[in-house]
Protein backbone atom coordinates (compact mmCIF):
# COMPACT_ATOMS: atom_id res chain seq x y z
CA UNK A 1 31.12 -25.89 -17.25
CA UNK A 2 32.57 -23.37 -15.10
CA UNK A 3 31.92 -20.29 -13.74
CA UNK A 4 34.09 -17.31 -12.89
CA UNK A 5 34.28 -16.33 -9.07
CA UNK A 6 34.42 -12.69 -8.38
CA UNK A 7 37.40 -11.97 -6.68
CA UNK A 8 38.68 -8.46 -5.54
CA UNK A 9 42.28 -8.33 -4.08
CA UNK A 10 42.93 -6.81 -0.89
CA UNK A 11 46.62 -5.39 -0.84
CA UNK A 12 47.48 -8.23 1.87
CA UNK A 13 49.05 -10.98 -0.98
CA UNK A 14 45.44 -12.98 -1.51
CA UNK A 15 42.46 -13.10 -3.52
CA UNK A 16 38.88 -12.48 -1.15
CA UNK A 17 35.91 -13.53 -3.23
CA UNK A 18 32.95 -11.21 -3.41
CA UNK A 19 32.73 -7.72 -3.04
CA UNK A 20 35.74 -5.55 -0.96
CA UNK A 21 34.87 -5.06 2.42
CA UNK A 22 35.01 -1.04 1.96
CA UNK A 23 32.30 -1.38 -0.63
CA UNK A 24 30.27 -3.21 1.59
CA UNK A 25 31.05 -0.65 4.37
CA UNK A 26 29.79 2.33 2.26
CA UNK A 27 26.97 0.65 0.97
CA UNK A 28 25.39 -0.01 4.34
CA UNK A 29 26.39 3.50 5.67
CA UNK A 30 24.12 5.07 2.22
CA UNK A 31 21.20 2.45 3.68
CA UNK A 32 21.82 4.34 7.26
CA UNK A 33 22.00 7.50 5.51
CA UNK A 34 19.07 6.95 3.86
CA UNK A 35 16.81 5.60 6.53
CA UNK A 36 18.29 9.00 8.48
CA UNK A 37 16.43 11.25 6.21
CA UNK A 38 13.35 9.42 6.02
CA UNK A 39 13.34 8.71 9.61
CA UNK A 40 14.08 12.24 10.11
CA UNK A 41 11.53 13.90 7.57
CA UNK A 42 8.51 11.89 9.21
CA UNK A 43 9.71 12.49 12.93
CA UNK A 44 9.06 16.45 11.86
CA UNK A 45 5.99 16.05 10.28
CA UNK A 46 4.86 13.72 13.37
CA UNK A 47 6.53 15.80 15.86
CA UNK A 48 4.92 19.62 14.89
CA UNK A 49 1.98 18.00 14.43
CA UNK A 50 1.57 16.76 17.66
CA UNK A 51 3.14 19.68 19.37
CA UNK A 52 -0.26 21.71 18.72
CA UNK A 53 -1.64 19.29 21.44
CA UNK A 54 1.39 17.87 23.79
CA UNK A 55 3.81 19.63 25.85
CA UNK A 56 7.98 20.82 24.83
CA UNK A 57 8.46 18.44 27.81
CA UNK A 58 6.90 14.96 27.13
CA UNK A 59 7.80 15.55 22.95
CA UNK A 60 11.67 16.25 24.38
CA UNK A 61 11.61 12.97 26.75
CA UNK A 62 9.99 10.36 24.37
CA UNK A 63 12.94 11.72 21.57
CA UNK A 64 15.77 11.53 24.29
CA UNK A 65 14.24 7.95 25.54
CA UNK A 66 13.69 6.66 22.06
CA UNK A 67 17.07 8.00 20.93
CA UNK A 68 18.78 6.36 23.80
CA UNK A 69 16.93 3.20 22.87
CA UNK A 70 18.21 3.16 19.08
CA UNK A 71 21.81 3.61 20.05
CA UNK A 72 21.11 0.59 22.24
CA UNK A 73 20.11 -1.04 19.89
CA UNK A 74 22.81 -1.38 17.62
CA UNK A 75 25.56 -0.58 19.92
CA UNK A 76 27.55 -3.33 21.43
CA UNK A 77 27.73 -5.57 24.34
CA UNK A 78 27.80 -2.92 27.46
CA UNK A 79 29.82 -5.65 29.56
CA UNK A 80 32.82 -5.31 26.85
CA UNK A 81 33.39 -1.76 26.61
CA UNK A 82 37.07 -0.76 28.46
CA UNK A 83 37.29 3.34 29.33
CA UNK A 84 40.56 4.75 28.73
CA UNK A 85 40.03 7.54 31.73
CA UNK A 86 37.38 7.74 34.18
CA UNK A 87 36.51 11.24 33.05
CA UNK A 88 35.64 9.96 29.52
CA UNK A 89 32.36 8.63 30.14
CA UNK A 90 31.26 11.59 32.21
CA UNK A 91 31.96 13.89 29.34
CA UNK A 92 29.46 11.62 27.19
CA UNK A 93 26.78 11.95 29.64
CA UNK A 94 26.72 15.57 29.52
CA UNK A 95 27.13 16.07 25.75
CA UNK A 96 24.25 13.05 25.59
CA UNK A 97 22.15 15.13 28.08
CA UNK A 98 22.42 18.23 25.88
CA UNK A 99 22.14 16.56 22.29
CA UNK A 100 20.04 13.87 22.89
CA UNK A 101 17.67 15.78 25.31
CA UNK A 102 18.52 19.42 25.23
CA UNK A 103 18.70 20.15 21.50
CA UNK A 104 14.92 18.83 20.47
CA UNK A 105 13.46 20.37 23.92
CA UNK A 106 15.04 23.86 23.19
CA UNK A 107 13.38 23.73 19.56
CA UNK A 108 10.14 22.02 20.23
CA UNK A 109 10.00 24.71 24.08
CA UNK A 110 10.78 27.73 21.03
CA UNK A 111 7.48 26.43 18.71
CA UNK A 112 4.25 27.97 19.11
CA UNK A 113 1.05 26.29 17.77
CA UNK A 114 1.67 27.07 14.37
CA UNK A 115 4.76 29.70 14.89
CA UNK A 116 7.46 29.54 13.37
CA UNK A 117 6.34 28.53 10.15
CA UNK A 118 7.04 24.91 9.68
CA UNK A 119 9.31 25.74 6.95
CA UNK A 120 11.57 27.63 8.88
CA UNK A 121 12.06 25.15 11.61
CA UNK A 122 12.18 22.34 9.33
CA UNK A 123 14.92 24.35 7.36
CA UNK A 124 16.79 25.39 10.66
CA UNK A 125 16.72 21.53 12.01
CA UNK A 126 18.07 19.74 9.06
CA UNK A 127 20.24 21.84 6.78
CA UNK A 128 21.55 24.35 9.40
CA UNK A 129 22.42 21.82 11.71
CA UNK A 130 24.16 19.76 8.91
CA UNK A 131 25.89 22.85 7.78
CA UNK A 132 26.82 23.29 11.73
CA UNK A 133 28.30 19.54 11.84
CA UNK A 134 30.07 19.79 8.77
CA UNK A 135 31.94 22.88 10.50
CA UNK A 136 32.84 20.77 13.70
CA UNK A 137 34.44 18.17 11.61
CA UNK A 138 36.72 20.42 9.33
CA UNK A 139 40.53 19.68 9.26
CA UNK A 140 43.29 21.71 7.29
CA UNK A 141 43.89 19.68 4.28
CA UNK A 142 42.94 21.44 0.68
CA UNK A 143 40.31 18.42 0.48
CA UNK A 144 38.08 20.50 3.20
CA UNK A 145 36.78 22.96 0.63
CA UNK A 146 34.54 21.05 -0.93
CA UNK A 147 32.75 19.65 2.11
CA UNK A 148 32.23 23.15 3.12
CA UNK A 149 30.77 24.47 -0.40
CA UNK A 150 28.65 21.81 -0.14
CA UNK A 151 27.14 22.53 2.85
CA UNK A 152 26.16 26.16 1.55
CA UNK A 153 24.90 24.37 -1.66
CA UNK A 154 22.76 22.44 0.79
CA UNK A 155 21.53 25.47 2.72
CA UNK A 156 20.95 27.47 -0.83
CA UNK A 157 18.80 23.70 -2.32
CA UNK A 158 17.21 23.47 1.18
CA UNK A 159 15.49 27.20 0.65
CA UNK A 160 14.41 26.50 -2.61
CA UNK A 161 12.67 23.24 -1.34
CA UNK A 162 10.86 24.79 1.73
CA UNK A 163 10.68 28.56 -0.22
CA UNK A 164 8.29 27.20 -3.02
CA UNK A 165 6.33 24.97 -0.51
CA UNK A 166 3.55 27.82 -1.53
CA UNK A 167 2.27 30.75 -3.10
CA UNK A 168 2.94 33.71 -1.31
CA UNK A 169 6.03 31.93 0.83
CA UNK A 170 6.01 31.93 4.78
CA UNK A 171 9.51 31.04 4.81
CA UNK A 172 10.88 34.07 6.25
CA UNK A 173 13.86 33.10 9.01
CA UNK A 174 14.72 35.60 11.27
CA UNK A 175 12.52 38.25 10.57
CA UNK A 176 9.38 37.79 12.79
CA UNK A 177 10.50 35.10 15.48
CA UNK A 178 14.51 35.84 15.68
CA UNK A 179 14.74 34.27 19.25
CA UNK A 180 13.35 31.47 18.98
CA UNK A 181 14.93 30.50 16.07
CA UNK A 182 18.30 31.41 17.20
CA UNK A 183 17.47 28.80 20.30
CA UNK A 184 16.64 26.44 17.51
CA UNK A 185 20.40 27.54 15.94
CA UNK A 186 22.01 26.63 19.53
CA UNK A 187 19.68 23.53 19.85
CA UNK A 188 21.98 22.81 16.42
CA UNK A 189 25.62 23.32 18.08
CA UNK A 190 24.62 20.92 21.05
CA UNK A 191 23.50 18.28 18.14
CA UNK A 192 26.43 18.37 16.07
CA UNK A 193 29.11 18.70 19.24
CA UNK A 194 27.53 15.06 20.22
CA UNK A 195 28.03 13.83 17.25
CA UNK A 196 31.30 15.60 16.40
CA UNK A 197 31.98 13.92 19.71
CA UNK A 198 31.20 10.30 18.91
CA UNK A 199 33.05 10.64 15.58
CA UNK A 200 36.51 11.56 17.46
CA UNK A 201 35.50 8.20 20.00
CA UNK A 202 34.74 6.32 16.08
CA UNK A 203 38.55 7.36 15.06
CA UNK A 204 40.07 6.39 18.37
CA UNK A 205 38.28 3.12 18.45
CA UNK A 206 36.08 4.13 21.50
CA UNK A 207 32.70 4.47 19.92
CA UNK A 208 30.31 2.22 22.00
CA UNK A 209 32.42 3.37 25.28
CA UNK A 210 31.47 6.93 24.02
CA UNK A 211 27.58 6.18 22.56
CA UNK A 212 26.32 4.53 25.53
CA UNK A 213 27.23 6.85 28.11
CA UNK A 214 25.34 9.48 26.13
CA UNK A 215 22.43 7.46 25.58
CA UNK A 216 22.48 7.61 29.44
CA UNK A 217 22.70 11.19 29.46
CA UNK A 218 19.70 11.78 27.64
CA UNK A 219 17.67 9.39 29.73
CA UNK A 220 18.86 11.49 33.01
CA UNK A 221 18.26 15.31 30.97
CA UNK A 222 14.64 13.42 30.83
CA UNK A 223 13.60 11.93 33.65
CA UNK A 224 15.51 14.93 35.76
CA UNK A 225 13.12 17.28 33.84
CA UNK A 226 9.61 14.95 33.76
CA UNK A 227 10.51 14.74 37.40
CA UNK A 228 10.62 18.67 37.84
CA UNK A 229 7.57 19.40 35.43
CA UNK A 230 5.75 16.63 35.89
CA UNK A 231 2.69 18.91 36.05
CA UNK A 232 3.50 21.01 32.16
CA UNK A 233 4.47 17.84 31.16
CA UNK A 234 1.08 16.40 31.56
CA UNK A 235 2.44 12.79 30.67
CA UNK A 236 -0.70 10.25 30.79
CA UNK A 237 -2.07 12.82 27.69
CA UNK A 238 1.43 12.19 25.60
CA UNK A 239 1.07 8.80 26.44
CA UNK A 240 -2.79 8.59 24.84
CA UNK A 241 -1.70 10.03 21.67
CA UNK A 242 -0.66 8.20 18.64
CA UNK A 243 1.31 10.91 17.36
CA UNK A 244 3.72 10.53 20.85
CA UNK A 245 4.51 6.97 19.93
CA UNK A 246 5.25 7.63 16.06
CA UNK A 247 7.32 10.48 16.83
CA UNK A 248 9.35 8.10 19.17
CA UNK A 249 9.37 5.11 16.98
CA UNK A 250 10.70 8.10 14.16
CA UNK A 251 13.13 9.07 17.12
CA UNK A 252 14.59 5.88 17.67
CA UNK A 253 14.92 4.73 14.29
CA UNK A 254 16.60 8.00 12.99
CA UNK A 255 19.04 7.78 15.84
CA UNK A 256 19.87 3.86 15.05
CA UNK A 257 20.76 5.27 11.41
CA UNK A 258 22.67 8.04 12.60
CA UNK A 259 24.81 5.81 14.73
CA UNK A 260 25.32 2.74 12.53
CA UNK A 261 26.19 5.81 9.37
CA UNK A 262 28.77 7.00 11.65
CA UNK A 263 30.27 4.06 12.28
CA UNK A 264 30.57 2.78 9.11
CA UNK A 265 32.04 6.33 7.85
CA UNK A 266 32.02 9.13 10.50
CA UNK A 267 29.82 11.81 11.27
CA UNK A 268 29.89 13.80 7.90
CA UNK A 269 27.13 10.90 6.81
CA UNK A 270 25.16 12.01 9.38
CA UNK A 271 25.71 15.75 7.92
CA UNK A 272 24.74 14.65 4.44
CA UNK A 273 21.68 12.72 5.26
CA UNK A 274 20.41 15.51 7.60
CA UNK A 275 20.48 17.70 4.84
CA UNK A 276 17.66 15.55 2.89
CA UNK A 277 14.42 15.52 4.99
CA UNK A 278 12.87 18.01 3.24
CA UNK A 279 13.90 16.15 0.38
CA UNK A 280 11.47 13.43 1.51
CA UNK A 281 8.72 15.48 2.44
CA UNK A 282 8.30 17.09 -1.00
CA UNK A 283 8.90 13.47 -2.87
CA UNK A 284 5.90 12.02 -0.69
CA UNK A 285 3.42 15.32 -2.30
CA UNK A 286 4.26 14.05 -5.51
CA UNK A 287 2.47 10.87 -4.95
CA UNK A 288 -0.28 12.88 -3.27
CA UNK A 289 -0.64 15.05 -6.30
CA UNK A 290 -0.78 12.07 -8.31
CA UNK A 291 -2.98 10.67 -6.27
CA UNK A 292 -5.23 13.29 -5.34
CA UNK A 293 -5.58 11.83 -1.94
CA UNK A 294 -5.02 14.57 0.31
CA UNK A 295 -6.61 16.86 -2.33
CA UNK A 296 -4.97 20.10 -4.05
CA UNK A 297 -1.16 20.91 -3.31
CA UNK A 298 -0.03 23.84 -2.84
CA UNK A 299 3.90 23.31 -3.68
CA UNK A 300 5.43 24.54 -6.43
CA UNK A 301 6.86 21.34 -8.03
CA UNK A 302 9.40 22.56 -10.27
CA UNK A 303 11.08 25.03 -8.17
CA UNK A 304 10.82 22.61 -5.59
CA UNK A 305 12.23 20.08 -7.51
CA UNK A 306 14.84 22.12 -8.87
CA UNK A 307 16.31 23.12 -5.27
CA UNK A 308 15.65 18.74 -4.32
CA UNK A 309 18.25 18.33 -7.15
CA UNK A 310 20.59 20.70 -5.93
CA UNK A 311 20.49 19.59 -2.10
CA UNK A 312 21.25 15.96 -3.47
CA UNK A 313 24.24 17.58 -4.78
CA UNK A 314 25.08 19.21 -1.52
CA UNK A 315 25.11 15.71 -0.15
CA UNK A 316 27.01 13.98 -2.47
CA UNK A 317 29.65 16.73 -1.63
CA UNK A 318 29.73 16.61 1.73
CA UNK A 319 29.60 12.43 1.91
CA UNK A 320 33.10 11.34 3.38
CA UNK A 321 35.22 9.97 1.60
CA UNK A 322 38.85 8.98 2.22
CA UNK A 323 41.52 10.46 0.25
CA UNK A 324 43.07 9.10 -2.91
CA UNK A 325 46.73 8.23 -2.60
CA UNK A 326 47.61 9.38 -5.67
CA UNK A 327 46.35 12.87 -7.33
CA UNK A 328 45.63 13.82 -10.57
CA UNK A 329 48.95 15.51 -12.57
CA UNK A 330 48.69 19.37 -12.95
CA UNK A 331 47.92 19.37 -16.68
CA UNK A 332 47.06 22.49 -18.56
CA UNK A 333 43.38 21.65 -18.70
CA UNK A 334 43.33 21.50 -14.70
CA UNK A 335 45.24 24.37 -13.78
CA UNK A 336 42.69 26.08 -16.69
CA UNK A 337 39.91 25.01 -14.65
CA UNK A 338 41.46 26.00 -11.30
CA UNK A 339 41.93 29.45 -12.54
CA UNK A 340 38.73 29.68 -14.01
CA UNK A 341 37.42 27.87 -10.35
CA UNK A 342 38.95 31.15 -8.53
CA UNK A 343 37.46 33.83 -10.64
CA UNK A 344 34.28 32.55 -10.73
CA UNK A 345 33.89 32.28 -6.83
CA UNK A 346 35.27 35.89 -6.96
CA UNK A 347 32.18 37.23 -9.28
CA UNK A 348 29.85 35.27 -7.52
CA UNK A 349 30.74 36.60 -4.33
CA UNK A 350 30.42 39.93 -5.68
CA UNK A 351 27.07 39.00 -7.22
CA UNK A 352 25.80 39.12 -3.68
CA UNK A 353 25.45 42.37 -3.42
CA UNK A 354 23.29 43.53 -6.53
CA UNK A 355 19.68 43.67 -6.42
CA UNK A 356 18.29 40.29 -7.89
CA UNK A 357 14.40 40.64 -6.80
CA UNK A 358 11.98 43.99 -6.33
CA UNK A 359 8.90 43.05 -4.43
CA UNK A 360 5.77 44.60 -4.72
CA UNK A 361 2.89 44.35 -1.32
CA UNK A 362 -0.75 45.57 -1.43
CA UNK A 363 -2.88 45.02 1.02
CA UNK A 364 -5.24 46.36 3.68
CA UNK A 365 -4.71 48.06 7.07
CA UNK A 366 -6.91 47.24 10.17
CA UNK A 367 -7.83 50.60 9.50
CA UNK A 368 -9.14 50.21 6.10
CA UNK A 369 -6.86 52.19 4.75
CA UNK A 370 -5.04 50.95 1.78
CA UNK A 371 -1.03 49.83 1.86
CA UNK A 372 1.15 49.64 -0.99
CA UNK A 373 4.81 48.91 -1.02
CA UNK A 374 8.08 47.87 -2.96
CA UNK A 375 11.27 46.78 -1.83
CA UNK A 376 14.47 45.29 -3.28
CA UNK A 377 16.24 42.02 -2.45
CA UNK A 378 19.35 41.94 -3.12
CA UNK A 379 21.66 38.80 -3.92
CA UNK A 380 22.61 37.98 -0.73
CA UNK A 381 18.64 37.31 0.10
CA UNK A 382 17.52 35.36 -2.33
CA UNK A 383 18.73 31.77 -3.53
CA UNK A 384 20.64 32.09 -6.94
CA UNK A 385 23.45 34.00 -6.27
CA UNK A 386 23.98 31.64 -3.01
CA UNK A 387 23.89 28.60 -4.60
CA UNK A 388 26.31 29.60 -7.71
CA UNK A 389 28.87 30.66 -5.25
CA UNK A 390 28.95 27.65 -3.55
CA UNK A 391 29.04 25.88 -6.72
CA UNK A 392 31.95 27.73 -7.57
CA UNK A 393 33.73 27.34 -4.65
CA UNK A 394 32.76 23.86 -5.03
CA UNK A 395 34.70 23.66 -8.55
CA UNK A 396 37.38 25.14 -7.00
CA UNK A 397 37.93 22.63 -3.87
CA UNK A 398 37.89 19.69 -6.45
CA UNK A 399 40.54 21.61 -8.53
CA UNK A 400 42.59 22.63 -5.61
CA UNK A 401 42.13 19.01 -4.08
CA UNK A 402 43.02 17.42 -7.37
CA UNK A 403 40.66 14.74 -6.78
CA UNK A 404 38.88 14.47 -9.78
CA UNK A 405 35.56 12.50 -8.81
CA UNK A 406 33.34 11.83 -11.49
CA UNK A 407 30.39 11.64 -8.79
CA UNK A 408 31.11 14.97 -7.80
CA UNK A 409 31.62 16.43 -11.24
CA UNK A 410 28.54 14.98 -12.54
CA UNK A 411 26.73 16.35 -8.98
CA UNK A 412 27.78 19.90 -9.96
CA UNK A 413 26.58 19.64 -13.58
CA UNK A 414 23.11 18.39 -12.51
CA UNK A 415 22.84 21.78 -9.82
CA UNK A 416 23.98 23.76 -12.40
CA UNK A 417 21.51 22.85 -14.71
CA UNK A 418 18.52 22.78 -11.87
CA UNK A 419 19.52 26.62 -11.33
CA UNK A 420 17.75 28.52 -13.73
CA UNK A 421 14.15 26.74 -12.15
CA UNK A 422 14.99 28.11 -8.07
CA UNK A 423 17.10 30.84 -8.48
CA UNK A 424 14.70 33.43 -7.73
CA UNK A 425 12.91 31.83 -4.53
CA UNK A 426 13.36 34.59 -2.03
CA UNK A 427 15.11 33.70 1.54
CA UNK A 428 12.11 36.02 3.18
CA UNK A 429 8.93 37.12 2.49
CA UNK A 430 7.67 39.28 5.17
CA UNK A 431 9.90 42.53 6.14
CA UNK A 432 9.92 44.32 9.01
CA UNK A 433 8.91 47.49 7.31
CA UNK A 434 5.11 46.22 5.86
CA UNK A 435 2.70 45.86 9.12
CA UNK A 436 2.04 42.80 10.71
CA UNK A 437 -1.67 43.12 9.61
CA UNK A 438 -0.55 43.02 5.64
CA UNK A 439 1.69 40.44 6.10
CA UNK A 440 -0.58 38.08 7.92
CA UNK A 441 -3.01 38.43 4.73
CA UNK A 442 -0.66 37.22 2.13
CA UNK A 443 -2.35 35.44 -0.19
CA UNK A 444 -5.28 36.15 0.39
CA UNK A 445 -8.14 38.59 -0.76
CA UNK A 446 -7.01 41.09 1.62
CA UNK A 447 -3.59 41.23 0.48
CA UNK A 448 -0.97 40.10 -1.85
CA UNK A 449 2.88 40.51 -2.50
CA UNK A 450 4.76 39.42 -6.06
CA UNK A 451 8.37 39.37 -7.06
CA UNK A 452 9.98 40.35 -9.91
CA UNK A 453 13.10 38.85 -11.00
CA UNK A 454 15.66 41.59 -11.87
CA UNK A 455 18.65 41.11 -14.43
CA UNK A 456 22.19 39.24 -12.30
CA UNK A 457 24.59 39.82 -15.47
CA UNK A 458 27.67 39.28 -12.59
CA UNK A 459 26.02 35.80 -11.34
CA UNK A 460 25.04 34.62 -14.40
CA UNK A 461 29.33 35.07 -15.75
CA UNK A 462 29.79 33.55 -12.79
CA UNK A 463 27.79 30.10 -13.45
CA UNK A 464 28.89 30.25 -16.92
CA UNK A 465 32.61 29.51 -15.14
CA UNK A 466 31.46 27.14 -13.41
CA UNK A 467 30.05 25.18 -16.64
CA UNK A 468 33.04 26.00 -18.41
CA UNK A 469 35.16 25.02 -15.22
CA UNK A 470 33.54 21.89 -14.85
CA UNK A 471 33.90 20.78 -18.49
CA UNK A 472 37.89 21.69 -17.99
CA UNK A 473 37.79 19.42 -14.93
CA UNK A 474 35.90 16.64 -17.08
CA UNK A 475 38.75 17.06 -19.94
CA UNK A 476 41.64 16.75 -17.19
CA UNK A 477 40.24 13.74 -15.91
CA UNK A 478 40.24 12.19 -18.96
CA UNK A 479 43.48 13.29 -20.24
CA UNK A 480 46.04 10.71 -21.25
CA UNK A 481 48.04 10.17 -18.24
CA UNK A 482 45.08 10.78 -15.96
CA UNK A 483 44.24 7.32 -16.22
CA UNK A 484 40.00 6.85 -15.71
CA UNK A 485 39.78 4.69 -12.24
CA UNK A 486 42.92 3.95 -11.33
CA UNK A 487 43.99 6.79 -8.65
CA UNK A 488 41.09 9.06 -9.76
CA UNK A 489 37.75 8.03 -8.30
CA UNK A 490 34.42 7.68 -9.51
């Protein structure tokens, strides 16, 4: 009896046994990626929690000491690494001293006891910064288009996650707390420049000579500021609390991921993976709701749901992947969807600008006096019209790239088909016309505010293309001629 050995062949004239090294490669990099988001996702929920009791200071120091620790960990041998110039490690320990360090202190510094909402930090941590790393690592090929649709799909599935955490929504960025969260913004460019940073030392071969320095970096930003604010810092408290050693273990092991994902495929893994904590959060309350353990929920699970399935999407599309040799042929059915691609980005662009939401507030004044109000969002403030156009510009990268993936086809379908259950979450809540003493009431007996979805004729043509545009692309890649794995991946 014998058995059949697996064998995959390499391109170098002989037959390996067992799976191709690349697969192997990508495989442990989703693993990384995944341990990322979960890492990340209970670091937050760790982290705001125990900001209510610890200083910015000690919080900033146990991530930038924990984060140096994980890229330790699975960096290698110190004694080995050979720098090209002697200014090259010098440059690490400054973008390591403001990533590592400077980005968590500058949002944890900017968040009050329970302001800004959590939603809108967790939002402005995870898919902004992605979105701002996916931007760092853009090239000019045609291929770029779809990583960058995909990080406004994540954005748009990120808001309809964190919009429908409850019943009247606090999830109102930039509206009552613009500072801080624009510090929280910057905290994001310092973030993704480090890791922008360690991808160009990952292409030139350089990563550990890059890595370690800024592990050092962030030890310095920390002990340079414990040292100076000892005092705020109030240290021997941090150092009493559980919640400072889980947020460091989160730290450490989110960083590890981070680090082994970019190696294995460069720093748009870290993008994608950052875009799913919130992801993880709302998975872990469906358990509670089935388990009743932390009694009644107040998320909105199919909404929520709906925008979880569309920010998988947005990862999928911005995951890295390395170019296909060989491109699909320009067959009627593709430039048919590429046409159809362009005009539907066009529509849903303009769909931006029609009203897609009136809002209606009631409510009492400190006065006693009664308040009533309505307002209009239009499409550029509210989720639907945001996500289509980045689906459609998504359809239209993959027909301009001509790189017909089924992973990303079938990624687009599934958002599509999600859309009708988010589309109306509102980016903001609270306005800066209703007072501060309505707003603060919402939801309860004091005061209320609905929405009203309003008819989107121009965004819903606009999704149809992209159904219709997709199907084309599905056609083309199954066209005789196209071939079905060969030169166009899965």
């Amino acid at each position: 009896m014998t058995s059949k050995i697996n064998v995959k062949r390499e391109g170098k004239g002989r037959d390996i046994p067992g799976p191709s090294s690349s697969r192997r490669v990508r495989t442990a990099a989703a693993i990384a990626a995944a341990v990322l988001a979960l890492a990340s996702a209970g670091g937050f929920a760790v982290g705001i929690e125990a900001r209510r009791t610890l200083s910015a200071e000690a919080l900033a120091s146990a991530s930038a000491i924990a984060s140096a620790i994980g890229i330790l960990l699975v960096s290698g041998d110190v004694r080995r690494i050979r720098l090209r110039a002697a200014s090259e490690p010098l440059f690490s320990l400054v973008l390591g001293a403001l990533g590592l360090f400077g980005a968590p202190y500058a949002v944890l510094v900017h968040r009050y006891s329970d302001a800004p909402a959590g939603s809108e930090i967790l939002f402005l941590t995870t898919a902004a910064w992605a979105a701002i790393l996916v931007l760092f690592t853009l090239g000019r090929r045609r291929l770029e288009v779809v990583p960058i649709a995909g990080a406004l799909l994540g954005l748009a599935g990120i808001v309809g996650v964190v919009g429908n955490w409850e019943r009247p929504s606090s999830f109102s960025p930039f509206v009552r707390f613009v500072p801080e969260e624009l510090w929280m913004l910057g905290a994001g460019v310092a973030w993704a420049v480090l890791w922008w940073h360690l991808g160009r030392a990952r292409d030139r071969g350089d990563l550990d000579a890059a890595a370690v320095p800024a592990a050092v970096g962030g030890v310095l930003a920390a002990a340079m500021t414990l040292v100076a604010r000892w005092g705020t810092a109030d240290v021997p408290a941090a150092l009493e609390h559980g919640g400072f050693w889980l947020y460091a273990v989160a730290c450490t092991a989110a960083t590890a991921a981070a680090l082994l994902a970019l190696r294995s495929v460069g720093p748009r893994a870290v993008a994608a993976a950052m875009v799913l904590p919130a992801v993880a959060l709302t998975a872990l309350t469906l358990v509670e709701q089935a388990t009743g353990a932390f009694g009644p929920q107040p998320i909105l699970l199919g909404p929520a749901s709906a925008g979880a399935i569309i920010a998988l999407a947005a990862a999928l599309l911005i995951w890295p992947r390395e170019p296909s040799p060989e491109t699909s042929p320009q067959s009627r059915w593709c430039r048919a969807a590429l046409a159809v691609g362009a005009l539907a980005s066009v529509v849903a662009a303009a769909g931006l600008a029609f009203p897609a939401l009136e809002g209606t507030a009631k409510g009492l004044r400190t006065s006693g006096a009664a308040f009533e109000a309505s307002f209009v969002l239009r499409g550029v403030e509210v989720v639907g019209p945001w996500a289509v156009l980045a689906l459609a510009v998504a359809v239209l990268g993959i027909a301009l790239s001509r790189q017909l993936r089924l992973t990303h086809i079938l990624a687009l379908l599934a958002a599509a088909f999600a859309w009708p259950f988010v589309w109306n979450t509102p980016l903001r809540t609270f306005t800066t016309f209703i007072p501060s003493e309505v707003q603060v009431d919402f939801g309860s007996e004091f005061a209320a505010i609905a929405f009203r979805p309003l008819p989107i004729p121009v965004t819903l043509v606009a999704l149809g293309g992209v159904v219709v545009a997709l199907a084309l692309l599905l056609v083309c890649r199954s066209a005789p001629g196209n071939g079905t794995t060969s030169h166009i991946e899965r």
